[in-house]
PDB file of N, CA and C in Angstrom:
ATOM      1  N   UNK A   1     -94.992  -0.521  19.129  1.00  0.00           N
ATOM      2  CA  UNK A   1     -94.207  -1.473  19.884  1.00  0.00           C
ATOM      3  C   UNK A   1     -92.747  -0.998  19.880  1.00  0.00           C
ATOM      4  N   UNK A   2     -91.819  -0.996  21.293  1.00  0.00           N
ATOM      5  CA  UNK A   2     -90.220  -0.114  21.128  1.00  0.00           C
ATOM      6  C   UNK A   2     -89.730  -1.901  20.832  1.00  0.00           C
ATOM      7  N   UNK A   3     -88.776  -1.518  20.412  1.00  0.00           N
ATOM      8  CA  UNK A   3     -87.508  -2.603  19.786  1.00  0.00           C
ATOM      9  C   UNK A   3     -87.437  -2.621  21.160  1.00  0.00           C
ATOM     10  N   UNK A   4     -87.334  -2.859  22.637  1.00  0.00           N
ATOM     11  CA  UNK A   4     -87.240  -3.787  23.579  1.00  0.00           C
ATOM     12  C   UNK A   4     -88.519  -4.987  23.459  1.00  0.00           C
ATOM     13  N   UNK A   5     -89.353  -4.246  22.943  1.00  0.00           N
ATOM     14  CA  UNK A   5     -90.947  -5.374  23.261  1.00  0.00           C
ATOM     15  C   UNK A   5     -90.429  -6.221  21.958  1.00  0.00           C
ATOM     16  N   UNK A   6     -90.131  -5.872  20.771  1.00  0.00           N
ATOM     17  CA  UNK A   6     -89.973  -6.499  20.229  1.00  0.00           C
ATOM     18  C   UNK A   6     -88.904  -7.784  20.475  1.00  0.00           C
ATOM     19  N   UNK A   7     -87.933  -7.561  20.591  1.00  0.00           N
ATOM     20  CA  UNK A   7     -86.725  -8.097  20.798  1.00  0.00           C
ATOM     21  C   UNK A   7     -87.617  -9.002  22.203  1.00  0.00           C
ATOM     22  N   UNK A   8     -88.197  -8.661  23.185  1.00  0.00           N
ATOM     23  CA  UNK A   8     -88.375  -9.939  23.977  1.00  0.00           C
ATOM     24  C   UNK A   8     -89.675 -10.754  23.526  1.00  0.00           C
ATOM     25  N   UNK A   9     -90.012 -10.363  22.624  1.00  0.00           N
ATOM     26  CA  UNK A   9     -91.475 -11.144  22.055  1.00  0.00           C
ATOM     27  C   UNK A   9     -90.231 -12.085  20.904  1.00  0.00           C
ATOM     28  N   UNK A  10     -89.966 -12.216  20.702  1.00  0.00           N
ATOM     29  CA  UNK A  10     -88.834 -12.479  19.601  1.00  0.00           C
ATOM     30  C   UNK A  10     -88.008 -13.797  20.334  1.00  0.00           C
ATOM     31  N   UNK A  11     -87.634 -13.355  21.324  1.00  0.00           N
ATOM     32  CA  UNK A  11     -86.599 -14.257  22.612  1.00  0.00           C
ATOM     33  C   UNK A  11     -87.708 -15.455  23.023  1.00  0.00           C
ATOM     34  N   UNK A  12     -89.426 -15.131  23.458  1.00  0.00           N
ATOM     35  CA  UNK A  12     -89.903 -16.002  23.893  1.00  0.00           C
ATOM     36  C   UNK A  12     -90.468 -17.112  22.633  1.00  0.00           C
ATOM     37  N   UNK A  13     -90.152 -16.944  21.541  1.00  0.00           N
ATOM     38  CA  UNK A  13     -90.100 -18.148  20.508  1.00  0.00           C
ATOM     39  C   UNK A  13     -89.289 -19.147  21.040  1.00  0.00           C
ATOM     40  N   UNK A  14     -89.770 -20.266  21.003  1.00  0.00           N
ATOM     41  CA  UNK A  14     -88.941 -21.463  21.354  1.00  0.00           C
ATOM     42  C   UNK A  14     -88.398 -22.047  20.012  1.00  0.00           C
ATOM     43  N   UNK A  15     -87.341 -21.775  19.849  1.00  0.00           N
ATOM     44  CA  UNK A  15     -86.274 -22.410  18.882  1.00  0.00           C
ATOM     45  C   UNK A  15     -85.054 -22.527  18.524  1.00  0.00           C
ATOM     46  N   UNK A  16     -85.381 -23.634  19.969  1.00  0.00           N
ATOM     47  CA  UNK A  16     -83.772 -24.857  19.923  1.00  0.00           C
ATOM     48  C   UNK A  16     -83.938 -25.693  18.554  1.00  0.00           C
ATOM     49  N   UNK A  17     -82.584 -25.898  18.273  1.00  0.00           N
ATOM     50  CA  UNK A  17     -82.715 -26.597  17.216  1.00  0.00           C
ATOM     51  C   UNK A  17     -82.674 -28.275  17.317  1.00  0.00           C
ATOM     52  N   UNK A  18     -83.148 -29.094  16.522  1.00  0.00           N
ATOM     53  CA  UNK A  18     -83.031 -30.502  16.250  1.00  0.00           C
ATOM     54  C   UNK A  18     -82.167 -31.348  15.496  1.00  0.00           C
ATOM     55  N   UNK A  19     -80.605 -31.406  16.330  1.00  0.00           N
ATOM     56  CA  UNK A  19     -79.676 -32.228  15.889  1.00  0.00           C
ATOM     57  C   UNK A  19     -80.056 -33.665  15.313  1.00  0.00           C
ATOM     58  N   UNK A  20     -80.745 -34.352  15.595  1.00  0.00           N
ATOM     59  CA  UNK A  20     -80.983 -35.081  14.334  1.00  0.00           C
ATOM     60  C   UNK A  20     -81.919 -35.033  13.083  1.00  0.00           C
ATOM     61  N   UNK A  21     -81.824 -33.577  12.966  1.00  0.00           N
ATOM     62  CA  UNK A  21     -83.177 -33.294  11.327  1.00  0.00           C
ATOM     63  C   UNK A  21     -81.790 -33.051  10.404  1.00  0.00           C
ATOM     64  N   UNK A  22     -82.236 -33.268   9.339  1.00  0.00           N
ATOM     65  CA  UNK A  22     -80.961 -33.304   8.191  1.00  0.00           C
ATOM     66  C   UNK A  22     -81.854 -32.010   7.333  1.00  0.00           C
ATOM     67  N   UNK A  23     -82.920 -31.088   7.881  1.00  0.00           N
ATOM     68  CA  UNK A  23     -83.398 -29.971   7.006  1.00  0.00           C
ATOM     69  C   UNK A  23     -83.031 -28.871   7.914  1.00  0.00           C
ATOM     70  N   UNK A  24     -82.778 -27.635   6.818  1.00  0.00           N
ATOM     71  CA  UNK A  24     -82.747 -26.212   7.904  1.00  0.00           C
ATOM     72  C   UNK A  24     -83.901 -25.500   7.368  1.00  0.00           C
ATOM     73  N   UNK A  25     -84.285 -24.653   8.401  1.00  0.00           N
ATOM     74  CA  UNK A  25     -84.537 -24.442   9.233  1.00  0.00           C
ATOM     75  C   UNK A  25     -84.806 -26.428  10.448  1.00  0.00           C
ATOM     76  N   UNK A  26     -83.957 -26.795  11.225  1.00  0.00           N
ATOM     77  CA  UNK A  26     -84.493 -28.001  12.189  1.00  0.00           C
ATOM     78  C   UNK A  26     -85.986 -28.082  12.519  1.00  0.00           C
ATOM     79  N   UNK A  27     -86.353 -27.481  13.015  1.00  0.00           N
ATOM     80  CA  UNK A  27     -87.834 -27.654  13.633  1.00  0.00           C
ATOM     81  C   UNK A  27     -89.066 -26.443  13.082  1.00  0.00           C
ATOM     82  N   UNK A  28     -90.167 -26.685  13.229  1.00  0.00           N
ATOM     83  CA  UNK A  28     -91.260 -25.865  12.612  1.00  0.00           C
ATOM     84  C   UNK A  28     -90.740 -24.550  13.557  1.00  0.00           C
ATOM     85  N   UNK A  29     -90.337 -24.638  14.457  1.00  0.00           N
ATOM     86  CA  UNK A  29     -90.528 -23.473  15.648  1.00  0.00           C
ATOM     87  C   UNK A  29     -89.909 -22.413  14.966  1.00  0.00           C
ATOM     88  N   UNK A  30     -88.981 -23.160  14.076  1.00  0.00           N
ATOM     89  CA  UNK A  30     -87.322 -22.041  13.817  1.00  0.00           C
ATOM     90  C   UNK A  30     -88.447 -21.453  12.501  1.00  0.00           C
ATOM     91  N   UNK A  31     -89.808 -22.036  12.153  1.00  0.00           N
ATOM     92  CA  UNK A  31     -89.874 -21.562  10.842  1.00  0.00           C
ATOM     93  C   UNK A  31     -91.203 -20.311  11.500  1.00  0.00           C
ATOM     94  N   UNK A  32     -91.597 -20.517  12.445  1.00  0.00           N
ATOM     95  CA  UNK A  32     -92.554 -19.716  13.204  1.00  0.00           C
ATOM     96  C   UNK A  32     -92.050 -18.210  13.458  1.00  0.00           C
ATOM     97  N   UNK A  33     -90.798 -18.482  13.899  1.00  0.00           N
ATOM     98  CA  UNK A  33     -90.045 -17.113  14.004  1.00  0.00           C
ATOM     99  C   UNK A  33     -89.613 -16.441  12.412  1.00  0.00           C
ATOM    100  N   UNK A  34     -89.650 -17.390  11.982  1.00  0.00           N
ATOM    101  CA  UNK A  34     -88.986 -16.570  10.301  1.00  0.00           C
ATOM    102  C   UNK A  34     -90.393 -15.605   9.873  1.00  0.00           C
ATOM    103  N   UNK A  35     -92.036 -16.645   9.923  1.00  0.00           N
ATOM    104  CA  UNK A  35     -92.993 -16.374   9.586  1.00  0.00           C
ATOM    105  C   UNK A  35     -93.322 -14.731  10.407  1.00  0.00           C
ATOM    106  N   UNK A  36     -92.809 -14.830  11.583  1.00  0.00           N
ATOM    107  CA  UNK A  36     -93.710 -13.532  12.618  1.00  0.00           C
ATOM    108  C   UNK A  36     -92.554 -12.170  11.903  1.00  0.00           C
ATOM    109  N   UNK A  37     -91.466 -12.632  12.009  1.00  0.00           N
ATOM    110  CA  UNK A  37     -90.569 -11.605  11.089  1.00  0.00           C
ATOM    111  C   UNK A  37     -90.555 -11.123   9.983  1.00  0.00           C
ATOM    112  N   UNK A  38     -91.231 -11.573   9.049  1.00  0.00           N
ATOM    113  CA  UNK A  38     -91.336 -11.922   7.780  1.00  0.00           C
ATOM    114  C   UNK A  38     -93.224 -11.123   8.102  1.00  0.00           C
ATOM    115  N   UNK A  39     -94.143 -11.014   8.978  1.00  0.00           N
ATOM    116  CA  UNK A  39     -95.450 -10.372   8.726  1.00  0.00           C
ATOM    117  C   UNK A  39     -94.978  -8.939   9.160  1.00  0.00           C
ATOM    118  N   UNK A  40     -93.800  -8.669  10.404  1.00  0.00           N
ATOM    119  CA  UNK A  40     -93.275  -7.397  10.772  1.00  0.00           C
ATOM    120  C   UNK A  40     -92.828  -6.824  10.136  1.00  0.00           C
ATOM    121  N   UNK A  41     -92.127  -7.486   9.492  1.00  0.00           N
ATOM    122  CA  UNK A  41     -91.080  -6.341   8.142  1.00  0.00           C
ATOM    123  C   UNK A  41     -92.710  -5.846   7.136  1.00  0.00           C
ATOM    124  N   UNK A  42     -93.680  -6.699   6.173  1.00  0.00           N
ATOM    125  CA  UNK A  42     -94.418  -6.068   5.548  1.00  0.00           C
ATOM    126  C   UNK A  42     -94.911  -5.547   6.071  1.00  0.00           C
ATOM    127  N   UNK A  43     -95.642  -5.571   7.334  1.00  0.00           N
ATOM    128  CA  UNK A  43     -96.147  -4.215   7.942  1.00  0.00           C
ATOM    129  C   UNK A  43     -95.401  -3.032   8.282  1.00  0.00           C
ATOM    130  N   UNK A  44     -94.086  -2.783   8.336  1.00  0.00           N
ATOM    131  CA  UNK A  44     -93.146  -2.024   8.261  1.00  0.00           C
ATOM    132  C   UNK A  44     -93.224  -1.506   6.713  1.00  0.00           C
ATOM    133  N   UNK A  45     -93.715  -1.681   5.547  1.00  0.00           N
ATOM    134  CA  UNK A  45     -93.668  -1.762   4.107  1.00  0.00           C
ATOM    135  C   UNK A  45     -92.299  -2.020   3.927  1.00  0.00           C
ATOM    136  N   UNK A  46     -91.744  -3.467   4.147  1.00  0.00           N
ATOM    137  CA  UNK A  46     -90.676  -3.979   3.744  1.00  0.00           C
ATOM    138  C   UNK A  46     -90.988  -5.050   2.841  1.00  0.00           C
ATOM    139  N   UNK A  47     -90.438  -5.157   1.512  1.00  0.00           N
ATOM    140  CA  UNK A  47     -91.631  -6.553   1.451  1.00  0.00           C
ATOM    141  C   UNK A  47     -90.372  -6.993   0.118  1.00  0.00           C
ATOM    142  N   UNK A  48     -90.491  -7.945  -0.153  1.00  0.00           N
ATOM    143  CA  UNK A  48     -89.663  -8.776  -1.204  1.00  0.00           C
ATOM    144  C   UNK A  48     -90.331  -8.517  -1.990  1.00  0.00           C
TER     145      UNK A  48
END
């Protein structure tokens, strides 16, 4: 996959945030994108 596919697979995550949530990440969406980033990097062998 080139860092353009990535970067627009990345963009079509929907996550606006939710001005009235008092938690961050606001909405599950924002935590969907952390999750798909977070399986790319270990398959990259990046891993915490």
């Amino acid at each position: 996959m080139t860092t353009c596919d990535r970067l627009l697979k990345y963009v079509r995550v929907h996550t606006t945030s939710d001005e009235d949530s008092d938690s961050t990440p606001s909405t599950a969406r924002q935590f969907d994108l952390a999750r798909m980033l977070q399986d790319e990097l270990k398959e990259m062998g990046i891993d915490s």
